[in-house]
C-alpha atoms as a PDB file:
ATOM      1  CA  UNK A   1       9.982  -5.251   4.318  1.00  0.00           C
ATOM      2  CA  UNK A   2       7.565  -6.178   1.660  1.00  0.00           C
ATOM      3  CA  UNK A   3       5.942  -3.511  -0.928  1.00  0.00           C
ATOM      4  CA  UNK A   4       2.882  -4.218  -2.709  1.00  0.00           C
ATOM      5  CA  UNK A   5       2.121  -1.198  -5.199  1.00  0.00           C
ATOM      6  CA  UNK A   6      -1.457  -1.173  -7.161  1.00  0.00           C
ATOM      7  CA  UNK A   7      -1.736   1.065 -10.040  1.00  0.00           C
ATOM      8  CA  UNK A   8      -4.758   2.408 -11.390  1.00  0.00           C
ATOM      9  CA  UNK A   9      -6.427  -0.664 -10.315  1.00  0.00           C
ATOM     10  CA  UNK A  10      -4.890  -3.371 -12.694  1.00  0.00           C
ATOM     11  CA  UNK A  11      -1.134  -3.732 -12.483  1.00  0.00           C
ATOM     12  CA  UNK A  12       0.398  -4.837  -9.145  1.00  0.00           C
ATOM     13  CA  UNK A  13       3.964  -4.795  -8.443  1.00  0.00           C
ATOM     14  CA  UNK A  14       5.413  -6.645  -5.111  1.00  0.00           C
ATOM     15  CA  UNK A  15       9.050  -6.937  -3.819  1.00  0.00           C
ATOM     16  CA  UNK A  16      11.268  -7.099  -0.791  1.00  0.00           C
ATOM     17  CA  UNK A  17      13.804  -3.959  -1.757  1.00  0.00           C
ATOM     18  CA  UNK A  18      13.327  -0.692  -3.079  1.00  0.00           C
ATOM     19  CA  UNK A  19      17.109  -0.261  -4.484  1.00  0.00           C
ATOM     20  CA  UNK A  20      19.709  -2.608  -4.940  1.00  0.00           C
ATOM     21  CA  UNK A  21      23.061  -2.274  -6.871  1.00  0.00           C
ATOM     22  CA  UNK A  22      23.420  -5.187  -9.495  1.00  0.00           C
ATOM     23  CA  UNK A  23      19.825  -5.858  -9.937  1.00  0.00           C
ATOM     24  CA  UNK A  24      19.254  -8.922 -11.570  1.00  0.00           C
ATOM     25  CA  UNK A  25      18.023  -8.881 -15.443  1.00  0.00           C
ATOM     26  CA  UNK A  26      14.628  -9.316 -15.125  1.00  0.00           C
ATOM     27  CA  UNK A  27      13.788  -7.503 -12.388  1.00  0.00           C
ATOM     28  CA  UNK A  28      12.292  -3.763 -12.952  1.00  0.00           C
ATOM     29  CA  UNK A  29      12.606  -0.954 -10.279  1.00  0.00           C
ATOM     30  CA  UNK A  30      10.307   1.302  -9.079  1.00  0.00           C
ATOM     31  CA  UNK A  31      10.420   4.070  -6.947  1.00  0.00           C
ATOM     32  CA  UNK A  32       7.781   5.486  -4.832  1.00  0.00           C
ATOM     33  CA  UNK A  33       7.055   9.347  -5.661  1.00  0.00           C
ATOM     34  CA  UNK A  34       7.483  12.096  -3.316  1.00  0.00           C
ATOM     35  CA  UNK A  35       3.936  13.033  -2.803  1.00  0.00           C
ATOM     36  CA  UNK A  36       1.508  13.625   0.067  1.00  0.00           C
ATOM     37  CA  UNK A  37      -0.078  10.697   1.515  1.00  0.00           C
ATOM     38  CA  UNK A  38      -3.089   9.639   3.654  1.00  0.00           C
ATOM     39  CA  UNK A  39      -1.664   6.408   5.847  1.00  0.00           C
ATOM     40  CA  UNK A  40      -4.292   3.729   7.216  1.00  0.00           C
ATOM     41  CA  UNK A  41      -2.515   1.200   9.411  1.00  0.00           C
ATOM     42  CA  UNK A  42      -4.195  -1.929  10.688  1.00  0.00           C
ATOM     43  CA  UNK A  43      -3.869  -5.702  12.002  1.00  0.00           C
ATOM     44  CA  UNK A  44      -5.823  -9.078  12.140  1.00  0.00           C
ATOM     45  CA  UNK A  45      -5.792 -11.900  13.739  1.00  0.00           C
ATOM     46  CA  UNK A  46      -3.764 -13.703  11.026  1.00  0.00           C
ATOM     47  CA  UNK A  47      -1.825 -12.459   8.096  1.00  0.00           C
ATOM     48  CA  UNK A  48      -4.600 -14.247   5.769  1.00  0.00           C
ATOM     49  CA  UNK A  49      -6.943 -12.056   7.309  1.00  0.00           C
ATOM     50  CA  UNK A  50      -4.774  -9.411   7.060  1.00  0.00           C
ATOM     51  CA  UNK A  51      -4.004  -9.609   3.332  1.00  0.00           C
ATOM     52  CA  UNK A  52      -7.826 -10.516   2.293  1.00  0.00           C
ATOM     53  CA  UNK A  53     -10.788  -9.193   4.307  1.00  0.00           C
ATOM     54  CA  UNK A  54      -8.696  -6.371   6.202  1.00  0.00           C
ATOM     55  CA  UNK A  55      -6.984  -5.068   3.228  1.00  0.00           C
ATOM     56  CA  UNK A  56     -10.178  -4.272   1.094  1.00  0.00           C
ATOM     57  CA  UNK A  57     -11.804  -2.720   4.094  1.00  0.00           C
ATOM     58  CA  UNK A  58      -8.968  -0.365   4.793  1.00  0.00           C
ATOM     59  CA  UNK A  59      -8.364   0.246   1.311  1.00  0.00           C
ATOM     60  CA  UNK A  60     -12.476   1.412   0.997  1.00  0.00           C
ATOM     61  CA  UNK A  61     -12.464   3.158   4.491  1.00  0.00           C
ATOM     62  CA  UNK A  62      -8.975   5.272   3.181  1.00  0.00           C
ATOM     63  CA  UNK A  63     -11.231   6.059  -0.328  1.00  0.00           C
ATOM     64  CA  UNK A  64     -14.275   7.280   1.889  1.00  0.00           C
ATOM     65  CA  UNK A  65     -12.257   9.452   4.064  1.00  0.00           C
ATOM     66  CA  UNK A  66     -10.280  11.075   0.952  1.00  0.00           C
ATOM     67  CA  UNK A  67     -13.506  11.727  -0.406  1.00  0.00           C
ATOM     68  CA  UNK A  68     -14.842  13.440   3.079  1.00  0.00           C
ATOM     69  CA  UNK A  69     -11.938  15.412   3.167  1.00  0.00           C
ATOM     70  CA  UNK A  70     -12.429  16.902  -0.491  1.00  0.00           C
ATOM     71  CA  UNK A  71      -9.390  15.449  -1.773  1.00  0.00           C
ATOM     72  CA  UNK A  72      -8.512  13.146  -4.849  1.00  0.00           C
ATOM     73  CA  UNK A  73      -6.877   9.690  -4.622  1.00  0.00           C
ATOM     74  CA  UNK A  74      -4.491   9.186  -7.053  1.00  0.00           C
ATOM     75  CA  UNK A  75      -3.613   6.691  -9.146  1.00  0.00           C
ATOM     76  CA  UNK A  76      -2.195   4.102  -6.999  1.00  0.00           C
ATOM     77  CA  UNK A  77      -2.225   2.666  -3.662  1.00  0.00           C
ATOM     78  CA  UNK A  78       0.797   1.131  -1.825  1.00  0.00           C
ATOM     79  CA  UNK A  79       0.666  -2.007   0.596  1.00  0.00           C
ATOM     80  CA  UNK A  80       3.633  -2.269   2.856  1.00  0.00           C
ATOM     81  CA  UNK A  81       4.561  -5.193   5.970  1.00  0.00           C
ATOM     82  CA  UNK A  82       7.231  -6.342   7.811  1.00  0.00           C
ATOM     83  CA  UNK A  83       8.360  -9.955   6.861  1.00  0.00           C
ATOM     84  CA  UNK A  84       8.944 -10.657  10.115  1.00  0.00           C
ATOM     85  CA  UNK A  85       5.408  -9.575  11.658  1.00  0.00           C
ATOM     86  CA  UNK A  86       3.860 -12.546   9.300  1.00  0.00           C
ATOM     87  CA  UNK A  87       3.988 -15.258  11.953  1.00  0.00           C
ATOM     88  CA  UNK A  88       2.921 -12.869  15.015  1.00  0.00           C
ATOM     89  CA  UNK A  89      -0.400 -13.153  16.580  1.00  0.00           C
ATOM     90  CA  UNK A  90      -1.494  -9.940  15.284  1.00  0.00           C
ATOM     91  CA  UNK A  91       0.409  -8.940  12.189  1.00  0.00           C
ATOM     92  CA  UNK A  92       0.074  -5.813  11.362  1.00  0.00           C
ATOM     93  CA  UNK A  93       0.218  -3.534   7.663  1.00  0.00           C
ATOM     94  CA  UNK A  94       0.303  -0.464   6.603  1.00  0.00           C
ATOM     95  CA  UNK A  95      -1.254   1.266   3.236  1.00  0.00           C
ATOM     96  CA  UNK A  96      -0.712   4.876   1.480  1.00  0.00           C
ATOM     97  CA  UNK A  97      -2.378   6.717  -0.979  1.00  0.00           C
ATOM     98  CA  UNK A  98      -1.521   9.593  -2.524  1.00  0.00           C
ATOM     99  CA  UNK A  99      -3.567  12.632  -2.104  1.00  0.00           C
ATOM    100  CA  UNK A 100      -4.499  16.303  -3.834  1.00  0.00           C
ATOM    101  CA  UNK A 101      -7.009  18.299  -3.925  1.00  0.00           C
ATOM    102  CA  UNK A 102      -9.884  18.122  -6.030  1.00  0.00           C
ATOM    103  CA  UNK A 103      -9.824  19.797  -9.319  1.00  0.00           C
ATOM    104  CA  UNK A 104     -13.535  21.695  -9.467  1.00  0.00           C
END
């Protein structure tokens, strides 16, 4: 599984595990907070598409609907695939954003 995570809209962290014993130097872990999240799933007709024109538009449909619900995004949003689904006709992706309500 790979795990794309943007924060506040200017750092993005990807990788393949979450947790591994005897991480390599280098490498920096990050775990994904236990929170309540709104989940868009979707597909394309190739994992370009997928990653590119798909992507924004699920990421601005998720915003919209947070908004309609009277809720706040937070900080972050996370990307998440299946290696495996890459190659398939219709690969398909998942994203999750963390919700709360809206401070008045």
């Amino acid at each position: 599984m790979e795990t794309g995570v943007s924060i506040n809209e200017k750092d993005y962290l990807a990788g393949g595990q979450t947790v591994f014993p005897g991480q390599s130097p280098g490498l920096t872990g990050f775990t994904i907070p236990s929170e309540e999240y709104v989940k868009g799933s979707f597909s394309a007709h190739t994992f370009d598409e997928l990653a590119d024109s798909q992507l924004q538009t699920i990421w601005e449909d998720m915003l919209a609907w947070i908004r309609e619900q009277e809720l706040a995004a937070g900080d972050m949003g996370i990307e998440i695939y299946h290696q495996e689904t890459v190659s398939l006709p219709r690969p398909e992706m998942y994203c999750l954003f963390p919700i709360k309500p809206k401070l008045s």
